[in-house]
Protein backbone atom coordinates (compact mmCIF):
# COMPACT_ATOMS: atom_id res chain seq x y z
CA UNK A 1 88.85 -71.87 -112.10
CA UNK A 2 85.20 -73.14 -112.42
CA UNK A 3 85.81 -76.15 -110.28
CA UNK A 4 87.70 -74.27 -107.66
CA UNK A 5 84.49 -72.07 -107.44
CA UNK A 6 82.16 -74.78 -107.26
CA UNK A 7 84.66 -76.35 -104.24
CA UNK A 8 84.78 -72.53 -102.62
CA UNK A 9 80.79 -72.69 -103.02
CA UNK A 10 80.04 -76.72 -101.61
CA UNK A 11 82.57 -75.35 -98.58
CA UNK A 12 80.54 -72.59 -97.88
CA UNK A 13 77.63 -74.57 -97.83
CA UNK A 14 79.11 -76.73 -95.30
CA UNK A 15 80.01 -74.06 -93.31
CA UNK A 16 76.96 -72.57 -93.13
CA UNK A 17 74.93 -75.68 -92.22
CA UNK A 18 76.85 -78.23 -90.77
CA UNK A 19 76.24 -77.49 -87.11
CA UNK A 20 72.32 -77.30 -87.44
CA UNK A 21 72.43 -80.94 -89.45
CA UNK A 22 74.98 -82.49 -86.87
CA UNK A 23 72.30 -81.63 -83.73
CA UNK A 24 69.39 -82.68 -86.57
CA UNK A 25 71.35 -86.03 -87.08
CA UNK A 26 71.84 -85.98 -82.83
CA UNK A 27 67.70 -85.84 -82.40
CA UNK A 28 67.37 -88.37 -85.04
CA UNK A 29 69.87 -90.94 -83.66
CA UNK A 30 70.86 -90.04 -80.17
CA UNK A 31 74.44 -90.75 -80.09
CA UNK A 32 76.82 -88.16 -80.73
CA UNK A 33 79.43 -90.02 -82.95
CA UNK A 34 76.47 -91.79 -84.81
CA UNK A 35 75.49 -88.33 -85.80
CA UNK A 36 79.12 -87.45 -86.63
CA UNK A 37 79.36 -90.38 -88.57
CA UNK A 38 76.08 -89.51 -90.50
CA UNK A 39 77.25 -86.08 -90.95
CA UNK A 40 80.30 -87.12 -92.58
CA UNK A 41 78.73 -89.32 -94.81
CA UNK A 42 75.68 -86.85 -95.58
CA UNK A 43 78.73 -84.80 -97.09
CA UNK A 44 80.26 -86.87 -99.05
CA UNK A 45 76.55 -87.77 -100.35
CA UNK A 46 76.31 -83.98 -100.96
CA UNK A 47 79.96 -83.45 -102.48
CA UNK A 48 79.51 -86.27 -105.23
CA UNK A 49 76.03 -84.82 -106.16
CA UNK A 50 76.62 -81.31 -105.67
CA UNK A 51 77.40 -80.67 -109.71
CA UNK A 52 73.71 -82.03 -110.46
CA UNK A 53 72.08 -79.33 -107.46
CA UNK A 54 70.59 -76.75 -109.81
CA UNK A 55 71.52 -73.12 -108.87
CA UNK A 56 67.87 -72.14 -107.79
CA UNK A 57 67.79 -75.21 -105.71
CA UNK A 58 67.36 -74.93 -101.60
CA UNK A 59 70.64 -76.43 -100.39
CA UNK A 60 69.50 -76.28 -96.91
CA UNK A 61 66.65 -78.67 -97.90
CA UNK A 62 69.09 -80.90 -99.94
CA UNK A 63 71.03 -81.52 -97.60
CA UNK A 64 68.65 -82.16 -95.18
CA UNK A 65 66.90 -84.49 -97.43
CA UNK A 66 70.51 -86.45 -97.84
CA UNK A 67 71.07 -86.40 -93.92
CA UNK A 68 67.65 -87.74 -93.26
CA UNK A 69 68.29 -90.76 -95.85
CA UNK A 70 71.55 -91.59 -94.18
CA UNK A 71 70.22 -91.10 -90.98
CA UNK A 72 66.81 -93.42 -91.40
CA UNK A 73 69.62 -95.88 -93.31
CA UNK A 74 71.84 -96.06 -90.31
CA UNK A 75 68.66 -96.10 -88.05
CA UNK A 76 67.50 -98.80 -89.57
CA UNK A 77 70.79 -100.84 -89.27
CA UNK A 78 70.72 -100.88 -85.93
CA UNK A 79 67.26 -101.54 -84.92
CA UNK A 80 68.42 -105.04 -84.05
CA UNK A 81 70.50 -104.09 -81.33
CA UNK A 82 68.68 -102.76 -77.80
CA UNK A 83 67.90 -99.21 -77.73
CA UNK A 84 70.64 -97.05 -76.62
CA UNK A 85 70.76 -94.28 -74.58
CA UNK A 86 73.05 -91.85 -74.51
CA UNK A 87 75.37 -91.33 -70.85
CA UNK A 88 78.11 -89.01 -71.54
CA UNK A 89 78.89 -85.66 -69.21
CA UNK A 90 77.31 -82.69 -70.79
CA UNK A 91 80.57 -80.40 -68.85
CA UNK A 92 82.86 -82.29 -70.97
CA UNK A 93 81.39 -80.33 -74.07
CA UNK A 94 82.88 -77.33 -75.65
CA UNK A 95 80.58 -74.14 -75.28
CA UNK A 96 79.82 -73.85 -79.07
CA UNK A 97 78.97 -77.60 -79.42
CA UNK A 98 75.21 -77.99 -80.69
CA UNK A 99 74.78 -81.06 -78.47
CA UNK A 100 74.47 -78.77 -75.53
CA UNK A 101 70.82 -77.69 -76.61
CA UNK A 102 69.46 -81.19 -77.17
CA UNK A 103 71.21 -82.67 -73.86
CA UNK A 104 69.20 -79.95 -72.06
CA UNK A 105 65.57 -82.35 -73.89
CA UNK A 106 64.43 -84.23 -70.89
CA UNK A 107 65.31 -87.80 -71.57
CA UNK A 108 61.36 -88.48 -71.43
CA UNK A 109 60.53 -86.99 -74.28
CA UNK A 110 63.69 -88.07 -76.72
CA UNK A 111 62.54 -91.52 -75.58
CA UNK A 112 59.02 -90.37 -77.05
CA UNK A 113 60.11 -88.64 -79.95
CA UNK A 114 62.29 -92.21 -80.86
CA UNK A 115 59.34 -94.82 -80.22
CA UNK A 116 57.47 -92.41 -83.32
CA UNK A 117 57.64 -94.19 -86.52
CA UNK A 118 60.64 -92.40 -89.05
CA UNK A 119 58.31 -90.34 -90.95
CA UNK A 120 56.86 -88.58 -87.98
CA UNK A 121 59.62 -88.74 -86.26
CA UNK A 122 61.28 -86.76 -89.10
CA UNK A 123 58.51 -84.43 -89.57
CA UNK A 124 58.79 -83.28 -86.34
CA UNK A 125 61.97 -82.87 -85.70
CA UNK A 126 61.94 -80.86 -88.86
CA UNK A 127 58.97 -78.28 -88.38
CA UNK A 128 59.60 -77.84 -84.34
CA UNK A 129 62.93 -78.18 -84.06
CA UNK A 130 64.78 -77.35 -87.09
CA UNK A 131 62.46 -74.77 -88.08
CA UNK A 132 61.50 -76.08 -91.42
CA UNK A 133 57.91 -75.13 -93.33
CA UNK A 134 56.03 -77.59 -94.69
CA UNK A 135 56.73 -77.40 -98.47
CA UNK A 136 60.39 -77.68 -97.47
CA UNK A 137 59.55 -80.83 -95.25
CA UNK A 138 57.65 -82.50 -98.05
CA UNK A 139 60.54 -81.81 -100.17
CA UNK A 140 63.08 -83.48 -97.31
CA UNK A 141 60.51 -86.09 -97.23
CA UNK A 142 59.52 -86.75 -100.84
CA UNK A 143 55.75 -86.59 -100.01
CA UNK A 144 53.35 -84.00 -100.66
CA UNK A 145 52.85 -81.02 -98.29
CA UNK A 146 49.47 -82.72 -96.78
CA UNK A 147 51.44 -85.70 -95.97
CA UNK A 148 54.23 -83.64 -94.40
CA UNK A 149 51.58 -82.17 -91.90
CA UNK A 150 49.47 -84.69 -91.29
CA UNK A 151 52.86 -86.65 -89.93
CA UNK A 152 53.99 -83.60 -87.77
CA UNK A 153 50.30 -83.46 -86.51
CA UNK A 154 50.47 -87.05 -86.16
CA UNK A 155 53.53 -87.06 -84.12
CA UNK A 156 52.38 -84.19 -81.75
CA UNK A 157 49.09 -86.31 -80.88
CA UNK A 158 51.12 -89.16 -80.16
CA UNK A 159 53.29 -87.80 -78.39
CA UNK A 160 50.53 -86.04 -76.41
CA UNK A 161 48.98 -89.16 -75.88
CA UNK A 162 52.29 -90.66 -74.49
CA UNK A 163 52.14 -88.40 -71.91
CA UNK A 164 48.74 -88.20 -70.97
CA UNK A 165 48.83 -91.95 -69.66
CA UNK A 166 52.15 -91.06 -67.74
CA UNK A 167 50.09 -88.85 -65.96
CA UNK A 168 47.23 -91.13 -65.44
């Protein structure tokens, strides 16, 4: 009976957070079955350490924490290979499909966002897109709370930088 709860409990989580993470994981490595791929493994991360997660714990930030790690892991493999970009047709989505949102990002500023180093990369996407505070991002991070903001801050400079000279 306990471990059917704890299942009925990790599903929920899932449920409840799966989409967010999957356009997360999208932002992160801009290819939609590279995010599915990281999504699936971010849960299987999650299922095998799920007994360990203390009951006062924040899930969301868990899990977030495990999606970056696979994310910057699978990031990393790849950086050998040109940069990709993404072509696919945005009608051939399903309405509820998270993707829709980020497709709608002009391509500009996903190129940006992906020439930022991983930490502010991640800090970013975290506070302005995924809605994250701080102490949760240092958390996600494993830094402390100044060093979460400082990269967010960091990121929105360069980025405002980036465009700045575009305009010059």
């Amino acid at each position: 009976m306990m471990i059917q709860r704890k299942i009925a409990d990790f599903d929920q989580m899932v449920e409840a957070h799966s989409r967010e993470i999957f356009a997360y994981l999208w932002r992160m490595l801009r290819d939609p079955q590279d995010a599915e791929d990281a999504l699936q493994e971010s849960f299987i991360r999650a299922f095998r350490g799920f007994p360990r997660l203390e009951v006062d714990s924040n899930s969301r930030a868990w899990l977030y924490k495990i999606a970056t790690n696979v994310a910057y892991t699978q990031f990393k493999k790849r950086t050998h290979q040109q940069s990709r970009t993404t072509d696919f047709d945005e009608t051939t989505l399903p309405a509820s499909n998270p993707v829709q949102e980020i497709v709608e990002i002009p391509p500009a500023l996903l190129s940006a966002v992906e020439s930022l180093p991983h930490k502010q990369r991640t800090a970013l996407l975290l506070r302005h897109y995924q809605g994250f505070e701080y102490p949760e991002i240092a958390e996600i991070l494993q830094c402390s709370e100044e060093s979460a903001r400082a990269n967010a801050s960091q990121a929105v400079r360069k980025l405002r930088s980036i465009f700045a000279e575009e305009e010059t």
